[in-house]
PDB file of N, CA and C in Angstrom:
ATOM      1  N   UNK A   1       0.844  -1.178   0.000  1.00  0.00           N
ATOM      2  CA  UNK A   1       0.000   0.000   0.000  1.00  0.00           C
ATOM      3  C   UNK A   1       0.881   1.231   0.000  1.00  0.00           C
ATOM      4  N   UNK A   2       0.326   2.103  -0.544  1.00  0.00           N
ATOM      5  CA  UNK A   2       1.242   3.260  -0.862  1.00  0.00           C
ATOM      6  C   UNK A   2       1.427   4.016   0.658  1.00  0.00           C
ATOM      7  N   UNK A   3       2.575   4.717   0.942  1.00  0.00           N
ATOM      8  CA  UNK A   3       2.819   5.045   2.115  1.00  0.00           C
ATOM      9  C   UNK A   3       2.551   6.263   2.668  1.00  0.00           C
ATOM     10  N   UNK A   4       1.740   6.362   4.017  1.00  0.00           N
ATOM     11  CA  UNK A   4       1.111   7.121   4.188  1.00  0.00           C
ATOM     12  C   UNK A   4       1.387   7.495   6.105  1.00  0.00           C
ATOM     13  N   UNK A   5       2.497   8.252   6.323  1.00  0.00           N
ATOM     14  CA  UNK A   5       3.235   7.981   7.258  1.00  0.00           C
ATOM     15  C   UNK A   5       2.033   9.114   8.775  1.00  0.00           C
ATOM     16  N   UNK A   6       1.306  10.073   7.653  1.00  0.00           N
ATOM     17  CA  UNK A   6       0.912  10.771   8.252  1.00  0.00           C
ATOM     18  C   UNK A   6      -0.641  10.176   8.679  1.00  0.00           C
ATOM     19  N   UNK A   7      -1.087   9.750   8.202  1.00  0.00           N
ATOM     20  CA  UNK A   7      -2.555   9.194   8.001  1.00  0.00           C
ATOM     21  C   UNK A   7      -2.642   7.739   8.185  1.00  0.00           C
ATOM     22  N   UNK A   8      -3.826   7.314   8.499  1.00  0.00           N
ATOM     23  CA  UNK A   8      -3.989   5.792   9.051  1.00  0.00           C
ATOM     24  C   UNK A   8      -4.713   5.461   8.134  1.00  0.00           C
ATOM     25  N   UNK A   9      -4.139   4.364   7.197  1.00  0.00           N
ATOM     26  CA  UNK A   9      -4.777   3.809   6.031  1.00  0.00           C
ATOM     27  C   UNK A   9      -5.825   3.283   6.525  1.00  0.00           C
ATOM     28  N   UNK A  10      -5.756   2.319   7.233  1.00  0.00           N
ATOM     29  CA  UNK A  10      -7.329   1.519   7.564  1.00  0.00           C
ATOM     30  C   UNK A  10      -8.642   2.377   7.610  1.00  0.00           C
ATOM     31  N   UNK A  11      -8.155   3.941   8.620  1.00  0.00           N
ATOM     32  CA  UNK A  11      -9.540   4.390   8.739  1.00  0.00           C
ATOM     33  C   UNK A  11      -9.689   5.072   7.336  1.00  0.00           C
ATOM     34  N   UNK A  12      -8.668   5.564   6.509  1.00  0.00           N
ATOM     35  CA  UNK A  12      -9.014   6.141   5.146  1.00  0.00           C
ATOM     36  C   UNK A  12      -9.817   5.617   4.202  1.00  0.00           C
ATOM     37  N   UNK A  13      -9.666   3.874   4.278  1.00  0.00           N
ATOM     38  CA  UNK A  13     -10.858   2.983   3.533  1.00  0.00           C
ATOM     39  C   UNK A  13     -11.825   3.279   3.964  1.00  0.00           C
ATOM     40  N   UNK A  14     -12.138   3.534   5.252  1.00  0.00           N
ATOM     41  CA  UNK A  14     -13.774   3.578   5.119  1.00  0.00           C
ATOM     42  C   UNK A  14     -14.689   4.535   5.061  1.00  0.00           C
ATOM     43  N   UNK A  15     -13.831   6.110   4.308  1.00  0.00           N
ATOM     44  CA  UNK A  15     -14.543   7.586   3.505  1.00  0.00           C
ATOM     45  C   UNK A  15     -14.104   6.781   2.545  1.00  0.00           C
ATOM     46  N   UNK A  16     -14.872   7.625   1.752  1.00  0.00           N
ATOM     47  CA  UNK A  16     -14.821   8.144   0.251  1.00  0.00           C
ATOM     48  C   UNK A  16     -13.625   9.068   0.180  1.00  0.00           C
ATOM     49  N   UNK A  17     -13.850  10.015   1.018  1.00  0.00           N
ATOM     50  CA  UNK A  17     -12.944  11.258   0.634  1.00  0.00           C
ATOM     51  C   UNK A  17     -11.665  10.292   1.286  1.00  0.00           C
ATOM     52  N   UNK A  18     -11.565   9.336   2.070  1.00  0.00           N
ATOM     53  CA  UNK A  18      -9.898   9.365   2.501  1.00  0.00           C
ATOM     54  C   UNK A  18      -9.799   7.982   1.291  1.00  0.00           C
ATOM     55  N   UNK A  19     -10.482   7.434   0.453  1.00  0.00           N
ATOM     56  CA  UNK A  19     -10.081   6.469  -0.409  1.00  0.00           C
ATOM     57  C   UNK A  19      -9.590   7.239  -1.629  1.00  0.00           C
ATOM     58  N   UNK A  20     -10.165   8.635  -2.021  1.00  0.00           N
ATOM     59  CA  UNK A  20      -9.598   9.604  -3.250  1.00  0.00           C
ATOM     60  C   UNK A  20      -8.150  10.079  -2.432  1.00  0.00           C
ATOM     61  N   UNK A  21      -7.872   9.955  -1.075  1.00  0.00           N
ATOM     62  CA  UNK A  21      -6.717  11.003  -1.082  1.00  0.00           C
ATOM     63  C   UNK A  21      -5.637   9.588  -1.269  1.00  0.00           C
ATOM     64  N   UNK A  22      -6.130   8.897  -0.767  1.00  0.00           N
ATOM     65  CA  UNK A  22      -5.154   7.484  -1.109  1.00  0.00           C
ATOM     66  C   UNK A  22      -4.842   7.356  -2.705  1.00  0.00           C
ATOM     67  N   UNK A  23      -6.199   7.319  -3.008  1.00  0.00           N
ATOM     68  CA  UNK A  23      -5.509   7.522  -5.045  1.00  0.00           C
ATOM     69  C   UNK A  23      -5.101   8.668  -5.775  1.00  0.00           C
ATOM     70  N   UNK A  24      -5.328   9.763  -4.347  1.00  0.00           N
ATOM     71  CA  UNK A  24      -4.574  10.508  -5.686  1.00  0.00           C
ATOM     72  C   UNK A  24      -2.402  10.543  -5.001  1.00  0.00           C
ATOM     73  N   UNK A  25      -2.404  10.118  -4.473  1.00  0.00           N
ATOM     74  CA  UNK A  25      -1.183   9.955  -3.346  1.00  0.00           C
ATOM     75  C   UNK A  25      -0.331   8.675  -4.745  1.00  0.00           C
ATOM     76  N   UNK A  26      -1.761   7.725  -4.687  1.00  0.00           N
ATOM     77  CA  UNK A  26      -1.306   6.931  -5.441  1.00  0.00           C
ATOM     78  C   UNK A  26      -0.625   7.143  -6.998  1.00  0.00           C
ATOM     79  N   UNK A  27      -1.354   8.396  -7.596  1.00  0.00           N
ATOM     80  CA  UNK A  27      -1.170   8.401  -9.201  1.00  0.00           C
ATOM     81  C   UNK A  27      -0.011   9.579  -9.055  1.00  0.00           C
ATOM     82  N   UNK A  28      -0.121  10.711  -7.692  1.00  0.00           N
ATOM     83  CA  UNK A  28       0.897  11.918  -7.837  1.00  0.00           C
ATOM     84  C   UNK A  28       2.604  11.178  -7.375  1.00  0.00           C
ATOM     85  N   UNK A  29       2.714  10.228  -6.778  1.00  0.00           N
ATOM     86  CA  UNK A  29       3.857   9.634  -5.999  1.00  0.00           C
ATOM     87  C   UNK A  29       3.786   7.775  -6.350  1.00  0.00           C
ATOM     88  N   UNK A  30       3.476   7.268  -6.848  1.00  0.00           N
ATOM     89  CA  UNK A  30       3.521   6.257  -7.695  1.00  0.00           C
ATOM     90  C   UNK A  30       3.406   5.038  -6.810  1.00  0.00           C
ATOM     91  N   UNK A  31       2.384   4.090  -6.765  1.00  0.00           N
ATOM     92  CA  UNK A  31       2.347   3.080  -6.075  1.00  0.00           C
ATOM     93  C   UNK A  31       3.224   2.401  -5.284  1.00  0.00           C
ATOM     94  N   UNK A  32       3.333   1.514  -4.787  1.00  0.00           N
ATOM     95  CA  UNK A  32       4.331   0.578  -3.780  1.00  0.00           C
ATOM     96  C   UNK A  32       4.677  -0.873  -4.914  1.00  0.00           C
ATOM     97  N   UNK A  33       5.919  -1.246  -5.180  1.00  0.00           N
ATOM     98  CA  UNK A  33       6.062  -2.746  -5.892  1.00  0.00           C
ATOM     99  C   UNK A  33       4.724  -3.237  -5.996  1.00  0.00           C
ATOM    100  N   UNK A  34       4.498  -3.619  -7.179  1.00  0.00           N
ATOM    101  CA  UNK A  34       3.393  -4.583  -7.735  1.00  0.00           C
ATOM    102  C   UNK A  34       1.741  -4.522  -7.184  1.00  0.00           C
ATOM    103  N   UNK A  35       1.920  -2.821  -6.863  1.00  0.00           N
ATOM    104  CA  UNK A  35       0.526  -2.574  -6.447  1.00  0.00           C
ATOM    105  C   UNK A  35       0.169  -1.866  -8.115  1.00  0.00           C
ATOM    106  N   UNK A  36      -1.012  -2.064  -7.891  1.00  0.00           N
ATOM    107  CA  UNK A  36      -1.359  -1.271  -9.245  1.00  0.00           C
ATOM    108  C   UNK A  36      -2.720  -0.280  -8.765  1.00  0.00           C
ATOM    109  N   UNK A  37      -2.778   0.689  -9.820  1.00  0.00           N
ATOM    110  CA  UNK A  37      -4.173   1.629  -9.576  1.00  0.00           C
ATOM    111  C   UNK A  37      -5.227   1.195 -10.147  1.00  0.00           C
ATOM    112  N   UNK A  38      -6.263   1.439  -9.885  1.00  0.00           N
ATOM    113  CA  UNK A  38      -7.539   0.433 -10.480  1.00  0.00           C
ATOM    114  C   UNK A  38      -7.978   1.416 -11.492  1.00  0.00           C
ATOM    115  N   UNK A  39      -8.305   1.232 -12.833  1.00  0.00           N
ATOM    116  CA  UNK A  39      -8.561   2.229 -13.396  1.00  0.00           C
ATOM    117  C   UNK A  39     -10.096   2.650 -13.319  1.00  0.00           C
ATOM    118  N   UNK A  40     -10.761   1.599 -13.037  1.00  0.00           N
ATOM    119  CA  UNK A  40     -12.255   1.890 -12.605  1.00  0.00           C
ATOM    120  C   UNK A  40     -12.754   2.953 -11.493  1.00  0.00           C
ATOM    121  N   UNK A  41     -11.906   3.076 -10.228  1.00  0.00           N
ATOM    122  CA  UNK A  41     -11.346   4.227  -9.465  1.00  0.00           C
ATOM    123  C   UNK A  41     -11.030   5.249  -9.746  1.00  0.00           C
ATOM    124  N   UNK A  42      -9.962   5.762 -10.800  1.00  0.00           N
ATOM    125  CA  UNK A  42      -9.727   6.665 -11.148  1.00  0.00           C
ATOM    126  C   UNK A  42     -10.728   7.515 -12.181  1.00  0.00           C
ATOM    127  N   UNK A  43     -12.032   6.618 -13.116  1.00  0.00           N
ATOM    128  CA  UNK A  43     -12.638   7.006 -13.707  1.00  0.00           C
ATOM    129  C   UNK A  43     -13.659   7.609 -12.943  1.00  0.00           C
ATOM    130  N   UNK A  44     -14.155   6.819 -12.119  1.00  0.00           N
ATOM    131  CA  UNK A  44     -15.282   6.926 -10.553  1.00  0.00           C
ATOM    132  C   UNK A  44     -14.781   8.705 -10.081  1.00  0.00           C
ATOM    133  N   UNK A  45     -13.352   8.681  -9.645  1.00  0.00           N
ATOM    134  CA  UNK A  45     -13.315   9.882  -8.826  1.00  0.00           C
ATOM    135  C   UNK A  45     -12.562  10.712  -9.721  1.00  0.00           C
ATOM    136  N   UNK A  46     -12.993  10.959 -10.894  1.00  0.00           N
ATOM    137  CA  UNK A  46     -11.674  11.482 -11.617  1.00  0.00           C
ATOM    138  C   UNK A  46     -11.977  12.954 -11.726  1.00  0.00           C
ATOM    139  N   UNK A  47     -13.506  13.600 -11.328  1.00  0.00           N
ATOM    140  CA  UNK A  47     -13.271  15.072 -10.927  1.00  0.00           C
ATOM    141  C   UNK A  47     -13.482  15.580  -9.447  1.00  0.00           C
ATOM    142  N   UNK A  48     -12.947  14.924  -8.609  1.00  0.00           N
ATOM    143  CA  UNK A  48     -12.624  15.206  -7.841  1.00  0.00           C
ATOM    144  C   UNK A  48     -10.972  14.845  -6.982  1.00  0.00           C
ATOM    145  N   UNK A  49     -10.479  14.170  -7.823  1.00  0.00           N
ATOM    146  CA  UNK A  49      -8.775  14.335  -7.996  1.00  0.00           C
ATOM    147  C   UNK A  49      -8.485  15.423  -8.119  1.00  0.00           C
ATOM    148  N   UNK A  50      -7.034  15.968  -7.075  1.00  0.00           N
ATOM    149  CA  UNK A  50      -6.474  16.819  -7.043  1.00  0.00           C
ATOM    150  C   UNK A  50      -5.049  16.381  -7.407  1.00  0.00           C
ATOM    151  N   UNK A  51      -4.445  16.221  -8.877  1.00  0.00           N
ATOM    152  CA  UNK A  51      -3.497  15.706  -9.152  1.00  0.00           C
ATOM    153  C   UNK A  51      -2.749  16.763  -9.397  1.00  0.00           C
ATOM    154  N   UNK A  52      -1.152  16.680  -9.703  1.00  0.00           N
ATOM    155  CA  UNK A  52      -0.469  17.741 -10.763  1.00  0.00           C
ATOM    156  C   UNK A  52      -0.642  17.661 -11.816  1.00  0.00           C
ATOM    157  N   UNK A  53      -0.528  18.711 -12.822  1.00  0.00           N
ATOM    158  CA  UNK A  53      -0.931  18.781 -14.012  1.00  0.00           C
ATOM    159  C   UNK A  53      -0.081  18.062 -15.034  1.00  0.00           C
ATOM    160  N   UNK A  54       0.815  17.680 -14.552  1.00  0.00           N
ATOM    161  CA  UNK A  54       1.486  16.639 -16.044  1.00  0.00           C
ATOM    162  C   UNK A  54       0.887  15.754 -15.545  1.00  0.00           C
ATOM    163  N   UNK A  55       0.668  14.472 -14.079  1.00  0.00           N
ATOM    164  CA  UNK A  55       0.376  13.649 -13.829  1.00  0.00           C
ATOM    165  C   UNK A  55      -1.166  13.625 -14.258  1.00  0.00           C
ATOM    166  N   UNK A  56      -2.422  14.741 -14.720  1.00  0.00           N
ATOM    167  CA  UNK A  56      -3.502  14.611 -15.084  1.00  0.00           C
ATOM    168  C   UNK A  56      -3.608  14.487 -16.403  1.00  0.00           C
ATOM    169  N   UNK A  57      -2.636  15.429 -17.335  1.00  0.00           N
ATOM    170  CA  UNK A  57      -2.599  15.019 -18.340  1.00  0.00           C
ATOM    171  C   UNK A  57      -2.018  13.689 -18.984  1.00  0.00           C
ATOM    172  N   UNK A  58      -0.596  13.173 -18.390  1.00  0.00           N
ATOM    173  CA  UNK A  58      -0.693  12.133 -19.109  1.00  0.00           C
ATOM    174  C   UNK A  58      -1.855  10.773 -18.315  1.00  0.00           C
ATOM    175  N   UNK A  59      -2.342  11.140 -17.162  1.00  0.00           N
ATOM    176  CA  UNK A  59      -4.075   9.961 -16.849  1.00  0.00           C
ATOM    177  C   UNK A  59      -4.865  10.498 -18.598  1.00  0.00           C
ATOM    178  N   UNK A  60      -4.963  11.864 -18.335  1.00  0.00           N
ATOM    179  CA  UNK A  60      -6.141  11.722 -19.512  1.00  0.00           C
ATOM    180  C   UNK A  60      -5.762  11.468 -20.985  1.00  0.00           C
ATOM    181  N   UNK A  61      -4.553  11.327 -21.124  1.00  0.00           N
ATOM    182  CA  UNK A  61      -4.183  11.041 -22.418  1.00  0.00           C
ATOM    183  C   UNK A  61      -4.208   8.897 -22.454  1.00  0.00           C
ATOM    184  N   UNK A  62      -3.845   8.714 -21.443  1.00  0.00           N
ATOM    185  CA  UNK A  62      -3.618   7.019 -21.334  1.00  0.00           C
ATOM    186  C   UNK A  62      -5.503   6.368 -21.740  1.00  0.00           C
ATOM    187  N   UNK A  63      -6.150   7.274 -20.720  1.00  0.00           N
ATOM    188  CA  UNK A  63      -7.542   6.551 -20.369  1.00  0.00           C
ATOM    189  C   UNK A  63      -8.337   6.871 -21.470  1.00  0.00           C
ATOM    190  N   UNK A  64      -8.686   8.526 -21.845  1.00  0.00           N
ATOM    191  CA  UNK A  64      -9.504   8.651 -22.767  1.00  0.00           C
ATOM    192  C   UNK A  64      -8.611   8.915 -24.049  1.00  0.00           C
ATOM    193  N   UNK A  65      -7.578   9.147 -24.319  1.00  0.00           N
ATOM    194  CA  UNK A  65      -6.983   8.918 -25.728  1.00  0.00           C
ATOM    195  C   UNK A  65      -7.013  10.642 -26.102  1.00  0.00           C
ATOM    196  N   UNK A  66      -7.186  11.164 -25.210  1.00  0.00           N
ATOM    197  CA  UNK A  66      -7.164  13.204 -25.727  1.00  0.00           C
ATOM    198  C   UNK A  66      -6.880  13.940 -24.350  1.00  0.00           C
ATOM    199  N   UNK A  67      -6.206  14.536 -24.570  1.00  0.00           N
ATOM    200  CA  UNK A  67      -6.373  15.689 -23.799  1.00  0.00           C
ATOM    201  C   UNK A  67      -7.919  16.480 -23.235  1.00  0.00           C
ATOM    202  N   UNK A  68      -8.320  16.996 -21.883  1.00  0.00           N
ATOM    203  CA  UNK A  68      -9.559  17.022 -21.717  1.00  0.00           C
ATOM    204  C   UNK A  68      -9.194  18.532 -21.276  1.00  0.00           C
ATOM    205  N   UNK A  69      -7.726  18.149 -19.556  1.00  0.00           N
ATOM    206  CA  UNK A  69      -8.009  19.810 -19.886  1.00  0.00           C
ATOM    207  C   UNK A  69      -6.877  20.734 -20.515  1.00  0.00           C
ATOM    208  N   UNK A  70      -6.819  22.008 -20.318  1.00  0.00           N
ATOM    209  CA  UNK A  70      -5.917  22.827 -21.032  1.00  0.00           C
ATOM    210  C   UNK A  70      -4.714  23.148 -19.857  1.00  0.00           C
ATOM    211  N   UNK A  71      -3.106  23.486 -20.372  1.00  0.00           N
ATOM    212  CA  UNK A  71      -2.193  24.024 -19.942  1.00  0.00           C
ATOM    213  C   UNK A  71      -2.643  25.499 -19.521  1.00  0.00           C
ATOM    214  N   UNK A  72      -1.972  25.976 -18.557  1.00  0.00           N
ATOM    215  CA  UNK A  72      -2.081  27.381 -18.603  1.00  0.00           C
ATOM    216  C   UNK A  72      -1.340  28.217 -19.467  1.00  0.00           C
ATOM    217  N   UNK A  73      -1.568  29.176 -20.417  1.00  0.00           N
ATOM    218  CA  UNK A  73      -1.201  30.283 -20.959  1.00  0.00           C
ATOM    219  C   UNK A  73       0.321  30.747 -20.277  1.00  0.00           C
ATOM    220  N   UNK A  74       1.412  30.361 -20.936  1.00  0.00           N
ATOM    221  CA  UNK A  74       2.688  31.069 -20.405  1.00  0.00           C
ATOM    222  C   UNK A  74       2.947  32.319 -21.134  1.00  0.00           C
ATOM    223  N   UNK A  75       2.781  32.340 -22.410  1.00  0.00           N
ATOM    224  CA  UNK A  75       3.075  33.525 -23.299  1.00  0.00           C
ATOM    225  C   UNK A  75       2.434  35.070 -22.437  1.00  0.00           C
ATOM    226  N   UNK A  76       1.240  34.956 -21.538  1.00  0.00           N
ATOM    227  CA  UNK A  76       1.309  36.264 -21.103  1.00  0.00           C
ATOM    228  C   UNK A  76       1.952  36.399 -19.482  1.00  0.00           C
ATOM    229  N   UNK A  77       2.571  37.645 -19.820  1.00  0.00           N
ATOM    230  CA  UNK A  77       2.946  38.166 -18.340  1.00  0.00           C
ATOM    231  C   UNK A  77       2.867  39.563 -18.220  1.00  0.00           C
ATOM    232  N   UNK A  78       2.685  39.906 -17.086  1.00  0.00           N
ATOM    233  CA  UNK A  78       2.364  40.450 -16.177  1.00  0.00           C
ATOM    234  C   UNK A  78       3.132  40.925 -15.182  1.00  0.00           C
ATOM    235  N   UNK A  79       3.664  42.365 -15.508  1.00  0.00           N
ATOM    236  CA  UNK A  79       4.938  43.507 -14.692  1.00  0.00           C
ATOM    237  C   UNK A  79       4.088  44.341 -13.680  1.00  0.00           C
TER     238      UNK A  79
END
């Protein structure tokens, strides 16, 4: 199980909200040996993941085959 030094996995299974912070722990910092992510999970909670943005884009490029959301705009700035 992915490691979670601060939080007590057992009671996290039994929210909702502490089973999304477990997967998203899982997809931002990468599973434990030969654990895998369920992709049925990730589809289930997938707007309410709080991932980083390369780690969301390449989920949404693997699962649905496109890009869903957008990069932010670097070309403008602001003095």
């Amino acid at each position: 199980m992915v490691k979670m030094w601060d939080y007590d996995i057992e009671e996290l299974k039994k929210t909702e909200q502490g089973r999304i912070m477990i997967l998203e722990r899982m997809i931002n910092y990468g599973p434990d040996k030969g654990e895998k992510i369920k992709l049925a999970d990730v589809k289930k909670y997938w707007d309410k993941l709080q991932l980083h943005p390369g780690a969301r884009r390449l989920c949404e490029l693997l699962i649905w085959g496109k890009y869903q959301s957008s990069l932010p705009d670097k070309s403008k700035f602001w003095i």
